[in-house]
N, C-alpha and C. Protein backbone atom coordinates (compact mmCIF):
# COMPACT_ATOMS: atom_id res chain seq x y z
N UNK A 1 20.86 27.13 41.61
CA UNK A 1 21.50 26.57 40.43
C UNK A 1 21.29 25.05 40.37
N UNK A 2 21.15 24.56 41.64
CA UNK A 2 21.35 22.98 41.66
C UNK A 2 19.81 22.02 41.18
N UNK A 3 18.45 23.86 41.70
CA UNK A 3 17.00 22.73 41.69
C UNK A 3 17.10 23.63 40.05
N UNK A 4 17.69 24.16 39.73
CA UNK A 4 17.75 24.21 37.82
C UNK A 4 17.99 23.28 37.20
N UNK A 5 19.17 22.51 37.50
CA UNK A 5 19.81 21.72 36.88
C UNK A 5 19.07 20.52 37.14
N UNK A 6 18.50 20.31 38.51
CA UNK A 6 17.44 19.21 38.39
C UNK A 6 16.56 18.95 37.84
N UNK A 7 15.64 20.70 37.77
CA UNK A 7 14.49 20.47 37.03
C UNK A 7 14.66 20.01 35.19
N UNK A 8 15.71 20.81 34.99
CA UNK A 8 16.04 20.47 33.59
C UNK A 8 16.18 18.87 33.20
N UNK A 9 16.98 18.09 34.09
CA UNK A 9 17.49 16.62 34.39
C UNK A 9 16.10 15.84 33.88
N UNK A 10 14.98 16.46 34.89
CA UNK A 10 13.46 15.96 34.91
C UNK A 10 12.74 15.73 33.53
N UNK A 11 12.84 17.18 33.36
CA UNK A 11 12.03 17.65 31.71
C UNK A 11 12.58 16.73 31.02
N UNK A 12 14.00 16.64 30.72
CA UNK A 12 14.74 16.26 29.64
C UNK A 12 14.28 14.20 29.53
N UNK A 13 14.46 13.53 30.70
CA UNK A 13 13.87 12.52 30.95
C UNK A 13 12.13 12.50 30.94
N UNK A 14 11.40 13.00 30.98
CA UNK A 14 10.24 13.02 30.85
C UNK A 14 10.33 12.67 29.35
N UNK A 15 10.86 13.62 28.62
CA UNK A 15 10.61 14.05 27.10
C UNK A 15 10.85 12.24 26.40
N UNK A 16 12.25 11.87 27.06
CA UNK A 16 12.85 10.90 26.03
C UNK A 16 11.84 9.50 26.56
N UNK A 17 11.29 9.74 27.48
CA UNK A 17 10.33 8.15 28.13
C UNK A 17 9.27 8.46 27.35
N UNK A 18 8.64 9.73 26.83
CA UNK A 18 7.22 9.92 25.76
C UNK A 18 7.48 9.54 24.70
N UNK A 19 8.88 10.00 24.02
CA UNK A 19 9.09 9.58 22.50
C UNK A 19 9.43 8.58 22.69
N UNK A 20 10.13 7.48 23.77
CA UNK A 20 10.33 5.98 23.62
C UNK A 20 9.03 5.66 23.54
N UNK A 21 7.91 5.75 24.29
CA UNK A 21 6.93 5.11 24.84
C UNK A 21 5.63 5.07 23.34
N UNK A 22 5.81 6.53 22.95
CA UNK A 22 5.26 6.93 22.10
C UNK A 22 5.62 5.84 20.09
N UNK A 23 6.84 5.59 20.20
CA UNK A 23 7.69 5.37 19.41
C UNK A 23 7.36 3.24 19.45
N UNK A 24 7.47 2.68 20.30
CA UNK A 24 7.46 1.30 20.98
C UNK A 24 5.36 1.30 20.53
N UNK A 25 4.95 1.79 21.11
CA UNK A 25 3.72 1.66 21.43
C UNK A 25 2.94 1.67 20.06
N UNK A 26 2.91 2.59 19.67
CA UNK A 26 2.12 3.06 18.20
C UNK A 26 2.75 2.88 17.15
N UNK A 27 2.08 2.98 16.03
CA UNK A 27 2.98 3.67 14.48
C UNK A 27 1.91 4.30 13.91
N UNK A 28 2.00 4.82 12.98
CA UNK A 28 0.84 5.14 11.84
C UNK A 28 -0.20 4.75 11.22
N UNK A 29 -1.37 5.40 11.04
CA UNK A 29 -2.19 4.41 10.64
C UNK A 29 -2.29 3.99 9.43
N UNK A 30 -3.14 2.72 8.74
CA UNK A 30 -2.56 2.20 7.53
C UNK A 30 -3.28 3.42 6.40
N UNK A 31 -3.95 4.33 6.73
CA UNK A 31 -4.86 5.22 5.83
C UNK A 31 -3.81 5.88 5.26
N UNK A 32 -2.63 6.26 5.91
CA UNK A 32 -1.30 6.76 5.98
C UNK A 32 -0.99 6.22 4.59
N UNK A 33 -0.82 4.90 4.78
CA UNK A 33 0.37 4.13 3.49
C UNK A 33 0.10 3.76 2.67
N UNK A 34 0.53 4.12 1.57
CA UNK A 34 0.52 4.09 0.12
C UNK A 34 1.57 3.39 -0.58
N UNK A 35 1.90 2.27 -0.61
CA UNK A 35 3.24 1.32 -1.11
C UNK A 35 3.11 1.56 -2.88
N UNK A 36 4.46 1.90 -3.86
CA UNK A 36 4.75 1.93 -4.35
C UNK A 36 4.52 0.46 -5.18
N UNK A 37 3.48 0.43 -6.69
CA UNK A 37 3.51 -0.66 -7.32
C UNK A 37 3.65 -0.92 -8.69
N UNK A 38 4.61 -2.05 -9.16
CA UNK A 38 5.34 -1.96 -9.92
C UNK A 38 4.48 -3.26 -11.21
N UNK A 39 4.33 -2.66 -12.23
CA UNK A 39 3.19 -3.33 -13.28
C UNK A 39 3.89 -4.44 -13.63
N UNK A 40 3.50 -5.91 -13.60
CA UNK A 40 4.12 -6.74 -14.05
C UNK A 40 4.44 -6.90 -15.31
N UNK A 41 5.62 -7.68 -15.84
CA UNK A 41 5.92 -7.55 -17.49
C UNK A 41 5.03 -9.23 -18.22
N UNK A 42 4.79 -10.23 -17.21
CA UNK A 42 3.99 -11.10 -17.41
C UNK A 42 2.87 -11.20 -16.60
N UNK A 43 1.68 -10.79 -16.54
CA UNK A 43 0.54 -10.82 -16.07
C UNK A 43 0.17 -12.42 -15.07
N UNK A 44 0.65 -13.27 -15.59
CA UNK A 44 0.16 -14.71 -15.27
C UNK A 44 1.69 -15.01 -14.70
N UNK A 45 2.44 -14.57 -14.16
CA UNK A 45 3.66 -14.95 -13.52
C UNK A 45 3.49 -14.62 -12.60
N UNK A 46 2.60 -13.36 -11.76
CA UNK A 46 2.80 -12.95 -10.80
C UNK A 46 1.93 -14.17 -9.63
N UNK A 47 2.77 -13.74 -8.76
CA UNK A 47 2.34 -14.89 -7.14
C UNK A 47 2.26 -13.46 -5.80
N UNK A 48 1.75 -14.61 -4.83
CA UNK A 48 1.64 -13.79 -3.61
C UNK A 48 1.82 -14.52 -2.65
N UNK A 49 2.95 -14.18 -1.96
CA UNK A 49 3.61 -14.63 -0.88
C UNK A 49 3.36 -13.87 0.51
N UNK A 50 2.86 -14.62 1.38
CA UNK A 50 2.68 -14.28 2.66
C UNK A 50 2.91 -14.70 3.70
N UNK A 51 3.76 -13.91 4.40
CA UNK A 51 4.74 -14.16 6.01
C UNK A 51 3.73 -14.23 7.26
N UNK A 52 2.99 -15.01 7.67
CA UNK A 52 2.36 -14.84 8.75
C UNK A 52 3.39 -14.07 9.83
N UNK A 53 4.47 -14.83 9.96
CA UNK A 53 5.26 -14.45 11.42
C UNK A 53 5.36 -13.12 11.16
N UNK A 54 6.23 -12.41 10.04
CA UNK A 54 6.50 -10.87 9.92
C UNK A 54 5.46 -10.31 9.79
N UNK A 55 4.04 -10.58 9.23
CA UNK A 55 2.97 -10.12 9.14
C UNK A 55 3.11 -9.12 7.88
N UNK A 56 3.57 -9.83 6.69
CA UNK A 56 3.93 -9.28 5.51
C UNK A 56 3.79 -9.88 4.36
N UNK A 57 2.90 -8.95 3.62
CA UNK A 57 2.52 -9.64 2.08
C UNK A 57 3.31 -9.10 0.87
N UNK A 58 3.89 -9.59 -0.10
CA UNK A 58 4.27 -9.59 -0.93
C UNK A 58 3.99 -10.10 -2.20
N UNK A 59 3.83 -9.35 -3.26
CA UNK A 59 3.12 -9.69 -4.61
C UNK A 59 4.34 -9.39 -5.48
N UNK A 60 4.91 -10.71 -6.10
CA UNK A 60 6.33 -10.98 -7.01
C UNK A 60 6.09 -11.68 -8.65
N UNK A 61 6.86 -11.39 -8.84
CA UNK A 61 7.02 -11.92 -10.50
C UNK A 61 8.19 -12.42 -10.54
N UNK A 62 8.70 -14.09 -10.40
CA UNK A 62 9.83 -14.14 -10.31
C UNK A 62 10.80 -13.96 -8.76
N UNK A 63 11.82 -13.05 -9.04
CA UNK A 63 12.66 -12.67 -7.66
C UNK A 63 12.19 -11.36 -7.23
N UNK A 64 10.95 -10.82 -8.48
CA UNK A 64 11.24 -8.98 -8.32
C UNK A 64 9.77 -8.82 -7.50
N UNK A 65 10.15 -8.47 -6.31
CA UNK A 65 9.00 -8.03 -5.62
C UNK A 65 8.25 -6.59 -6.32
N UNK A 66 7.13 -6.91 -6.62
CA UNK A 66 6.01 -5.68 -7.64
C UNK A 66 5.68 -4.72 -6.28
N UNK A 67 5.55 -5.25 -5.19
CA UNK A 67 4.62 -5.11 -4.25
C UNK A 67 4.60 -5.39 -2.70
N UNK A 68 5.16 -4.50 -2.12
CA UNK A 68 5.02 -5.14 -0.55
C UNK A 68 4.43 -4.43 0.51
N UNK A 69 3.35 -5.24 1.43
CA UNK A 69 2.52 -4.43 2.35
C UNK A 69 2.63 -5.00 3.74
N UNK A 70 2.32 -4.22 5.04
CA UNK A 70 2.54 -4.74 5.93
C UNK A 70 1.05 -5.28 5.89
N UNK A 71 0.32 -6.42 6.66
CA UNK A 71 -1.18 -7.19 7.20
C UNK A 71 -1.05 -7.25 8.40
N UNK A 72 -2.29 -7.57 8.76
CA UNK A 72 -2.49 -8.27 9.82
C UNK A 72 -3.64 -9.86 9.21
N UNK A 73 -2.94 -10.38 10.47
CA UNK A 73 -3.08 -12.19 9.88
C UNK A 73 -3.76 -12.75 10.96
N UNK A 74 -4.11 -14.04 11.39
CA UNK A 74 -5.26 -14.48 12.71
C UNK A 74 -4.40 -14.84 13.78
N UNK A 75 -4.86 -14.56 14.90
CA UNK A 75 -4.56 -14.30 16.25
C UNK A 75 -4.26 -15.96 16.70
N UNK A 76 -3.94 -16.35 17.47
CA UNK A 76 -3.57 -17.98 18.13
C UNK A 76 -4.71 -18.81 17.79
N UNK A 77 -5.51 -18.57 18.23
CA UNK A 77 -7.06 -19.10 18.19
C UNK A 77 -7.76 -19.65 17.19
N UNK A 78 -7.10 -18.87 16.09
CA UNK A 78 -7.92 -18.57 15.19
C UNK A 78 -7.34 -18.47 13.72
N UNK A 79 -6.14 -19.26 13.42
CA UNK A 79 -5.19 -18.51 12.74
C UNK A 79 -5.45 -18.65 11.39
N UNK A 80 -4.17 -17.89 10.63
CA UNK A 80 -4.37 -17.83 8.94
C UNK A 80 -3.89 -19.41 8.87
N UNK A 81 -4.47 -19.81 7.64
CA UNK A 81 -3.72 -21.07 7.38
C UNK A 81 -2.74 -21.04 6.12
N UNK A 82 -1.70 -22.09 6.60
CA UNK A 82 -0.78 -22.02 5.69
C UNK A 82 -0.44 -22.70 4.38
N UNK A 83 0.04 -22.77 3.55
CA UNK A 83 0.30 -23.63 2.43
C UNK A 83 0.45 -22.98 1.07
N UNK A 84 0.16 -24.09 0.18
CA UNK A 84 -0.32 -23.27 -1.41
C UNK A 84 -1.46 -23.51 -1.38
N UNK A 85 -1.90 -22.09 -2.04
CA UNK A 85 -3.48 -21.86 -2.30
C UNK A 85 -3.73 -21.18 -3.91
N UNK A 86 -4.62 -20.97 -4.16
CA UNK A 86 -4.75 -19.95 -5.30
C UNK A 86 -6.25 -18.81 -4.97
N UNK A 87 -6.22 -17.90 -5.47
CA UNK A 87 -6.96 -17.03 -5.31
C UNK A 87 -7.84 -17.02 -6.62
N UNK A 88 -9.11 -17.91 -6.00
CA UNK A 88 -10.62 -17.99 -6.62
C UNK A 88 -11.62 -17.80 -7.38
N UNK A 89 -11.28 -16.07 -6.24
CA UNK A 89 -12.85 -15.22 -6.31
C UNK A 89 -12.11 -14.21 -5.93
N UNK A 90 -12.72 -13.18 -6.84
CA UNK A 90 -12.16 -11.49 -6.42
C UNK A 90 -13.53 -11.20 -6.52
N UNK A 91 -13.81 -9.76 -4.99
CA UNK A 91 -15.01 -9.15 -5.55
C UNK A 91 -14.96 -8.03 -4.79
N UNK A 92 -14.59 -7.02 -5.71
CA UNK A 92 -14.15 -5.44 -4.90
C UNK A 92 -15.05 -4.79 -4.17
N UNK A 93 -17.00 -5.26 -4.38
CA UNK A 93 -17.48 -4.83 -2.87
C UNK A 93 -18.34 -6.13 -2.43
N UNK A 94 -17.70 -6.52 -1.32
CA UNK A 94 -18.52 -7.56 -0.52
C UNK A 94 -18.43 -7.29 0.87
N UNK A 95 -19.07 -7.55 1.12
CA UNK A 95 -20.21 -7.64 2.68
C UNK A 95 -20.06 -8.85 3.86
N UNK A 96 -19.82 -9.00 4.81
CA UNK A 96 -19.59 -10.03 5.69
C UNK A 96 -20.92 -10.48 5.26
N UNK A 97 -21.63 -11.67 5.47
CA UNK A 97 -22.48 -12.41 5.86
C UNK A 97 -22.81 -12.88 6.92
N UNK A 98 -21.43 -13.28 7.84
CA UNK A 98 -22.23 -14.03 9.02
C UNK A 98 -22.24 -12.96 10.15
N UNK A 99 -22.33 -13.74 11.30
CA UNK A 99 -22.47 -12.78 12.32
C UNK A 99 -21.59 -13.23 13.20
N UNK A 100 -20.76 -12.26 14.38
CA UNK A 100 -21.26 -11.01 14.47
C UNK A 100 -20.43 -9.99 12.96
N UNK A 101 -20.93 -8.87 12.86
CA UNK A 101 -20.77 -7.72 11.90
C UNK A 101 -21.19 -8.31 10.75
N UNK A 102 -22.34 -8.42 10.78
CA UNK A 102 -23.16 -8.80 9.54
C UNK A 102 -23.11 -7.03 8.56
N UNK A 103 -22.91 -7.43 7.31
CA UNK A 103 -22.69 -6.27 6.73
C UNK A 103 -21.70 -5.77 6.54
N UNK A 104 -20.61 -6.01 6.93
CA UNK A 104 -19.35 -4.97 7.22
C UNK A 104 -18.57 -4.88 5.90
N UNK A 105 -17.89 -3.88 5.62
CA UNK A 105 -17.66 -3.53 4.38
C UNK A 105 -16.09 -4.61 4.26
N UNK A 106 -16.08 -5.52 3.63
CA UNK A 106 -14.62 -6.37 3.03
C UNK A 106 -14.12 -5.89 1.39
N UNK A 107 -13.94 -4.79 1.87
CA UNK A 107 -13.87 -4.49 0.49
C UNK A 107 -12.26 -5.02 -0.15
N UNK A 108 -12.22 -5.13 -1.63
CA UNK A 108 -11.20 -5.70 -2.28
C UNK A 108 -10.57 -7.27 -1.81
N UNK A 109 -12.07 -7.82 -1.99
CA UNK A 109 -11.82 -9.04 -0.90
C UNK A 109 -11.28 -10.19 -2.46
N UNK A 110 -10.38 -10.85 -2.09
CA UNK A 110 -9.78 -12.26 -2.59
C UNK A 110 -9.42 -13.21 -1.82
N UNK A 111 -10.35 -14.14 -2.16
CA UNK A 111 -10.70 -15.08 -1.71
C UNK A 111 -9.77 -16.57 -2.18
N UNK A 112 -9.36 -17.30 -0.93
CA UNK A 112 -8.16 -18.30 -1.42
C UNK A 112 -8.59 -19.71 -0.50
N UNK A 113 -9.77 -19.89 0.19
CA UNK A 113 -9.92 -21.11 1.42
C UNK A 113 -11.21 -20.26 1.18
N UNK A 114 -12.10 -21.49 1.67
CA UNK A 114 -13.84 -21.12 2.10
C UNK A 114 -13.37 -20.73 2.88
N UNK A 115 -14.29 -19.06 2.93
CA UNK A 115 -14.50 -18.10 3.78
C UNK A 115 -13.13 -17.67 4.72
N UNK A 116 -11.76 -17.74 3.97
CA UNK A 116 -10.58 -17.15 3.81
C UNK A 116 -10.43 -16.21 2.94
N UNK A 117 -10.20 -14.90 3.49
CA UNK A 117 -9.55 -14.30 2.12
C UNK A 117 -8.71 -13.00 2.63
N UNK A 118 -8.26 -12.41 1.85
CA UNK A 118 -7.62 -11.38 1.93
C UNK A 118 -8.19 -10.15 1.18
N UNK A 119 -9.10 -8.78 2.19
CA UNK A 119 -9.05 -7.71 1.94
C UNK A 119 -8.80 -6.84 2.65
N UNK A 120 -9.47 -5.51 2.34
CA UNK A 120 -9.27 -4.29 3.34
C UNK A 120 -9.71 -4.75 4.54
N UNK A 121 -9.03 -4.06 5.87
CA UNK A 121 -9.55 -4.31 6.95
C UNK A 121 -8.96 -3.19 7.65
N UNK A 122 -8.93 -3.27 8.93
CA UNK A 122 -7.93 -1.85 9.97
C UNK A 122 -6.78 -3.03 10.21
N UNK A 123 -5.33 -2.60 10.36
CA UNK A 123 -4.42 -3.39 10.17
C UNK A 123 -3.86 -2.86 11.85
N UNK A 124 -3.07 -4.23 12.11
CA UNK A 124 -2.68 -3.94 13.77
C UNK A 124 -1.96 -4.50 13.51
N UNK A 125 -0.54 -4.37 14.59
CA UNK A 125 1.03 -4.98 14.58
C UNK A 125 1.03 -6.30 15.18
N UNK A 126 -0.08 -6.44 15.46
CA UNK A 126 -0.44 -8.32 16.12
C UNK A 126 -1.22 -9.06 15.72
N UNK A 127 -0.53 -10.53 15.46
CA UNK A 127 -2.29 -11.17 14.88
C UNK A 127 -3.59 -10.96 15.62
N UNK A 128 -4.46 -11.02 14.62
CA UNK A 128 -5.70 -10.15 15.62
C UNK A 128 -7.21 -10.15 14.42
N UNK A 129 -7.27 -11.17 13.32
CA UNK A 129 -7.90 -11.37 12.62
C UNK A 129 -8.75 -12.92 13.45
N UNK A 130 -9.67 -13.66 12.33
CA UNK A 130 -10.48 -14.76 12.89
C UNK A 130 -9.89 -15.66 11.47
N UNK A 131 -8.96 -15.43 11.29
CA UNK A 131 -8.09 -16.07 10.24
C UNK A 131 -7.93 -15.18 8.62
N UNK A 132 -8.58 -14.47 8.20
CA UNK A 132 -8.80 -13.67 6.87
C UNK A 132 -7.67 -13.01 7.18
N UNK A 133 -6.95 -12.03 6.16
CA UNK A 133 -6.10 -11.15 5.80
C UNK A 133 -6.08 -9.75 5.70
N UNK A 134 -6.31 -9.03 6.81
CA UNK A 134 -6.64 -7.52 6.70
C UNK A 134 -5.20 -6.87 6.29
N UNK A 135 -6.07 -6.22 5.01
CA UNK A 135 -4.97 -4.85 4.01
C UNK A 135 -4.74 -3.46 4.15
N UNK A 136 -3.72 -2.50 4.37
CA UNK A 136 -3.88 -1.54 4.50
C UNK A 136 -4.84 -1.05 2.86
N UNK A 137 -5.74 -0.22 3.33
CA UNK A 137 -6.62 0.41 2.03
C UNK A 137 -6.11 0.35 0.75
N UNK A 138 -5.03 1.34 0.22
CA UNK A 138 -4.71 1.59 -0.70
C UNK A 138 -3.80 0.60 -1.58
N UNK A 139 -3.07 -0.48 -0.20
CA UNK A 139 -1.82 -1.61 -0.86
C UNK A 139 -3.62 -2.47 -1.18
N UNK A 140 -4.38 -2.66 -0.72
CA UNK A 140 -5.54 -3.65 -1.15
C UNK A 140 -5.84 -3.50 -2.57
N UNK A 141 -6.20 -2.11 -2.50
CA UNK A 141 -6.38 -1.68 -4.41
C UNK A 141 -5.69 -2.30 -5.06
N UNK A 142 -4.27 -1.85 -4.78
CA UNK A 142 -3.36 -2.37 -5.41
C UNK A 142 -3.02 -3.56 -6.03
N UNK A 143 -3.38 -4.33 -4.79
CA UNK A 143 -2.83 -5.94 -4.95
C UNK A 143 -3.46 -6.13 -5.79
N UNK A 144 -4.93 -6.22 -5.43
CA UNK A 144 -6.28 -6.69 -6.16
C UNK A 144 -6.33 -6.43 -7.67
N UNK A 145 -5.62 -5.06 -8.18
CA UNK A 145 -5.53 -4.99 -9.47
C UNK A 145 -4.10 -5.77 -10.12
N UNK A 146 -3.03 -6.17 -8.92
CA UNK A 146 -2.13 -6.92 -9.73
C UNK A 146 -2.39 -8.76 -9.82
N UNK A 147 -3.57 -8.70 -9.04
CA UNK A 147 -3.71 -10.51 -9.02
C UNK A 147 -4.77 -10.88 -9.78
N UNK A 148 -5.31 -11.95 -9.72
CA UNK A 148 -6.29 -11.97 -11.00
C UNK A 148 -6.99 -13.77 -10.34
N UNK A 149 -7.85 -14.31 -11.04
CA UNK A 149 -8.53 -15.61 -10.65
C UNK A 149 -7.57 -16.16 -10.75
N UNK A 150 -6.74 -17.52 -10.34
CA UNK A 150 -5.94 -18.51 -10.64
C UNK A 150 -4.28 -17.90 -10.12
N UNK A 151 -4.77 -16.79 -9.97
CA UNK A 151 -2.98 -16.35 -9.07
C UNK A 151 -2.82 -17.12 -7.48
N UNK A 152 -1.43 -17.81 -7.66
CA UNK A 152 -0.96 -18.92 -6.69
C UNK A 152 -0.75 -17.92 -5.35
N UNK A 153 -1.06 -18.53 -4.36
CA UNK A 153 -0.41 -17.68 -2.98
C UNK A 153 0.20 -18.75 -1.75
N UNK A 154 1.11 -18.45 -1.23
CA UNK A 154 2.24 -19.07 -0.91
C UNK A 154 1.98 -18.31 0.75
N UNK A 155 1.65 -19.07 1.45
CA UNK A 155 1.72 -19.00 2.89
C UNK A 155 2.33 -19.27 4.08
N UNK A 156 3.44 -19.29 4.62
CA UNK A 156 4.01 -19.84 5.53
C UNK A 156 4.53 -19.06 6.33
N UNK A 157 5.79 -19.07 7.50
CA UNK A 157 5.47 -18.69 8.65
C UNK A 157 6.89 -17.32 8.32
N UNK A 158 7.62 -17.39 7.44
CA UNK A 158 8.11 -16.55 6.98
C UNK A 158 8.32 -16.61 5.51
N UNK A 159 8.84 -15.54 4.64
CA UNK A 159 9.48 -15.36 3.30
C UNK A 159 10.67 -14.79 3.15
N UNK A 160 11.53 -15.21 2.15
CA UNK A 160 12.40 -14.71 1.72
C UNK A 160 12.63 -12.81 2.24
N UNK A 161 11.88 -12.14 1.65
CA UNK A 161 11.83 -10.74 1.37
C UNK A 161 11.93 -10.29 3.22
N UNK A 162 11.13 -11.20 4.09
CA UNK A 162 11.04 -10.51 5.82
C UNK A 162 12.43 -9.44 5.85
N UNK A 163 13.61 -10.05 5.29
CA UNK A 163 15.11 -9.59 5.91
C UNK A 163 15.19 -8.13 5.04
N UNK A 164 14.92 -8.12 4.31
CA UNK A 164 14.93 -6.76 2.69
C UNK A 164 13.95 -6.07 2.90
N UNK A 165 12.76 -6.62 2.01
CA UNK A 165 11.71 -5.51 1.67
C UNK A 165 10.68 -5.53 3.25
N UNK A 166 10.36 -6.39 3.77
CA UNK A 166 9.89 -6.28 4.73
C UNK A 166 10.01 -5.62 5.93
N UNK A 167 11.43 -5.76 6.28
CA UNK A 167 11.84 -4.67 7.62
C UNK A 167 11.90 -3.30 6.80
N UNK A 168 11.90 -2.83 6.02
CA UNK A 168 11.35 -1.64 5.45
C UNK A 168 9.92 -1.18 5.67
N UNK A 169 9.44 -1.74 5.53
CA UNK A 169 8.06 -1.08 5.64
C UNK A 169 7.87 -0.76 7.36
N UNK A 170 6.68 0.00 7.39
CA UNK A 170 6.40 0.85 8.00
C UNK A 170 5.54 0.06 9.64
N UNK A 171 5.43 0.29 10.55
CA UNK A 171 4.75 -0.40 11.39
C UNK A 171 3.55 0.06 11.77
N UNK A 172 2.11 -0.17 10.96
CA UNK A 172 1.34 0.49 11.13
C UNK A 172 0.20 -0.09 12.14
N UNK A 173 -0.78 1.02 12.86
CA UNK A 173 -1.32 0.56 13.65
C UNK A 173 -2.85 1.29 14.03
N UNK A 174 -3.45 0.40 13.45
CA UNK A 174 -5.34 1.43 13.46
C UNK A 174 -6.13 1.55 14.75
N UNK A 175 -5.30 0.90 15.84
CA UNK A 175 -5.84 0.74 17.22
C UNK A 175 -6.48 2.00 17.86
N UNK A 176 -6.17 3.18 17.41
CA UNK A 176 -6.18 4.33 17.91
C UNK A 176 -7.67 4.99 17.41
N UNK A 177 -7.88 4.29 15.86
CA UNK A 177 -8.97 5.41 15.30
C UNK A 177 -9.92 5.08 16.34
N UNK A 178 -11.13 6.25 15.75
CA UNK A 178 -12.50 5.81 16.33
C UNK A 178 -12.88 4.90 15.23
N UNK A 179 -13.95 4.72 15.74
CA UNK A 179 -14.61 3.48 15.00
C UNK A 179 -15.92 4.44 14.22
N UNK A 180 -15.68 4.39 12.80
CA UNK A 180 -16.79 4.84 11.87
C UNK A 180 -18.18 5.29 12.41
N UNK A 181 -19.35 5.83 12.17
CA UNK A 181 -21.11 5.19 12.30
C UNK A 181 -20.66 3.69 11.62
N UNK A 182 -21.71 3.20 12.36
CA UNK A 182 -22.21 1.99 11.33
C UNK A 182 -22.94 2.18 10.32
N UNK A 183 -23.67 3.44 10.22
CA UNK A 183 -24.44 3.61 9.10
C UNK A 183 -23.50 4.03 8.07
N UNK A 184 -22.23 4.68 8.37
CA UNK A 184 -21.40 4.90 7.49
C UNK A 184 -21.21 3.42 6.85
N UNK A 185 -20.50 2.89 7.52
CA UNK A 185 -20.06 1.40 7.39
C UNK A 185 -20.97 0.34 6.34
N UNK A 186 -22.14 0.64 6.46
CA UNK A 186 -23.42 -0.31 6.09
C UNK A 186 -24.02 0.36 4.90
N UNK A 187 -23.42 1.46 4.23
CA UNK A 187 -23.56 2.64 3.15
C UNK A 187 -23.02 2.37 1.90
N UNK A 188 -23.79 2.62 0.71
CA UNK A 188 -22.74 2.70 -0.30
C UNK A 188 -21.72 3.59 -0.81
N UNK A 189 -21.05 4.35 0.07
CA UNK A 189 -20.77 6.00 0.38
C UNK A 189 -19.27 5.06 1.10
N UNK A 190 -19.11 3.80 1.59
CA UNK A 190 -18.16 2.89 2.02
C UNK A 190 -17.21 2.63 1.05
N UNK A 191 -17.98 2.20 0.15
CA UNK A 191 -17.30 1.45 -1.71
C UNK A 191 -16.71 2.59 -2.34
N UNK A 192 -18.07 3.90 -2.41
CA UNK A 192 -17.55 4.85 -3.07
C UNK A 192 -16.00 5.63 -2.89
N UNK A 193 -16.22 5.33 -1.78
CA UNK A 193 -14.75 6.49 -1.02
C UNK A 193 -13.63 5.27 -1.02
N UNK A 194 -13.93 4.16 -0.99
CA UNK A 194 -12.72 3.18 -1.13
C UNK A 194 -11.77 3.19 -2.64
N UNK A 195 -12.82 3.31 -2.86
CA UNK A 195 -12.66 3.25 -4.89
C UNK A 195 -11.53 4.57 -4.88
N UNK A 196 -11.28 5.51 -4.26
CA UNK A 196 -10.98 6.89 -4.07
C UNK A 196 -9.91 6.90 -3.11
N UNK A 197 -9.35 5.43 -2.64
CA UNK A 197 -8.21 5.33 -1.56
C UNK A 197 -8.41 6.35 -0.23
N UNK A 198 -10.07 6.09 0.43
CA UNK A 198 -10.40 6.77 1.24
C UNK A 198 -11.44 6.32 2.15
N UNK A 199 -11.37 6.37 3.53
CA UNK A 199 -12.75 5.79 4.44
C UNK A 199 -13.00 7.14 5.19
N UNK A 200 -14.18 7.55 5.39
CA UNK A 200 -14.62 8.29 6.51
C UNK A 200 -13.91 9.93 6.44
N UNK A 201 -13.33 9.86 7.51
CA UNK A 201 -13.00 11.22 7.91
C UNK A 201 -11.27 11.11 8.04
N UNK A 202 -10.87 9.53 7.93
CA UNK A 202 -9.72 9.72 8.36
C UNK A 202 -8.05 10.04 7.57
């Protein structure tokens, strides 16, 4: 009765250190999330505010958040920079240029600093960019269709929304996928399936 009650003791602790460990460690990946977006009633009012520290973007009109996504933003080294900016250049399929990953698909890229910008990327719960703004897929669409040339973006080390809309969202984390072909990657079969809130297989 007593190596029952032990073994059970065991299992039962095994179980709750996997779902802590499991729970702490990971979240979902951003292919997963689909944020809810809300059409602005003035087109040229809307702004984009971004929390480096929470690692959270927000696209507002006013007080009313349209739009909120979790990012990933640049690592110590390397970081996002902060301030007011405005967003440039939109161009829903562009291509790295330099090297290394010459080619790589930036898709729904907006551009706010030479060779700064904010598009799709694989999103991680730590800074971990070379300063640019990686989007979960589908909030990228999104944004990209609610911002436009001359939309202001607001950068600093937190925002308003971190305490509200931000600890809401989801903690997502692409560390896990495999990594595409590159020929996938280097394809126009990349754009196509993006256009379609979709990469690969995943």
């Amino acid at each position: 009765m007593k190596s029952i009650r032990i073994f059970t003791l065991a299992v039962l602790a095994l179980g709750l250190t996997a779902c802590q460990t499991a729970k702490v460690a990971h979240g979902p990946h951003s292919f997963s999330f689909d944020p809810p977006a809300k059409q602005p009633k003035n087109p040229a009012a809307v702004k984009v505010k971004l929390s480096t520290g929470a690692q959270r973007l927000y696209v507002v009109e006013g007080n009313e958040v349209l739009l909120a996504t979790p990012v990933t933003v640049g690592k110590a080294s390397s970081p996002t920079p902060q301030g007011d900016f405005t967003i440039y250049s939109k161009q829903e399929r562009r291509r790295r240029v330099s090297q290394p990953g010459a080619g790589y698909p930036m898709t729904y890229w907006m551009e706010f600093k030479s060779a700064y910008g904010m598009h799709w990327g694989f999103v991680k719960p730590y800074p971990n960019t070379m300063g640019c703004v990686r989007i979960p897929l589908k909030a990228a669409q999104k944004v990209f269709g609610l911002v436009r040339t001359g939309t202001p973006l607001h950068i600093a080390s937190s925002q308003p929304w971190d305490e509200t809309h931000g600890k809401n969202l989801p903690r997502l984390d692409d560390s896990r996928l495999p990594d595409p072909p590159d020929s996938y990657m280097k394809s126009p079969q990349v754009f196509a399936d993006a256009a379609k809130g979709k990469m690969w297989n995943y």
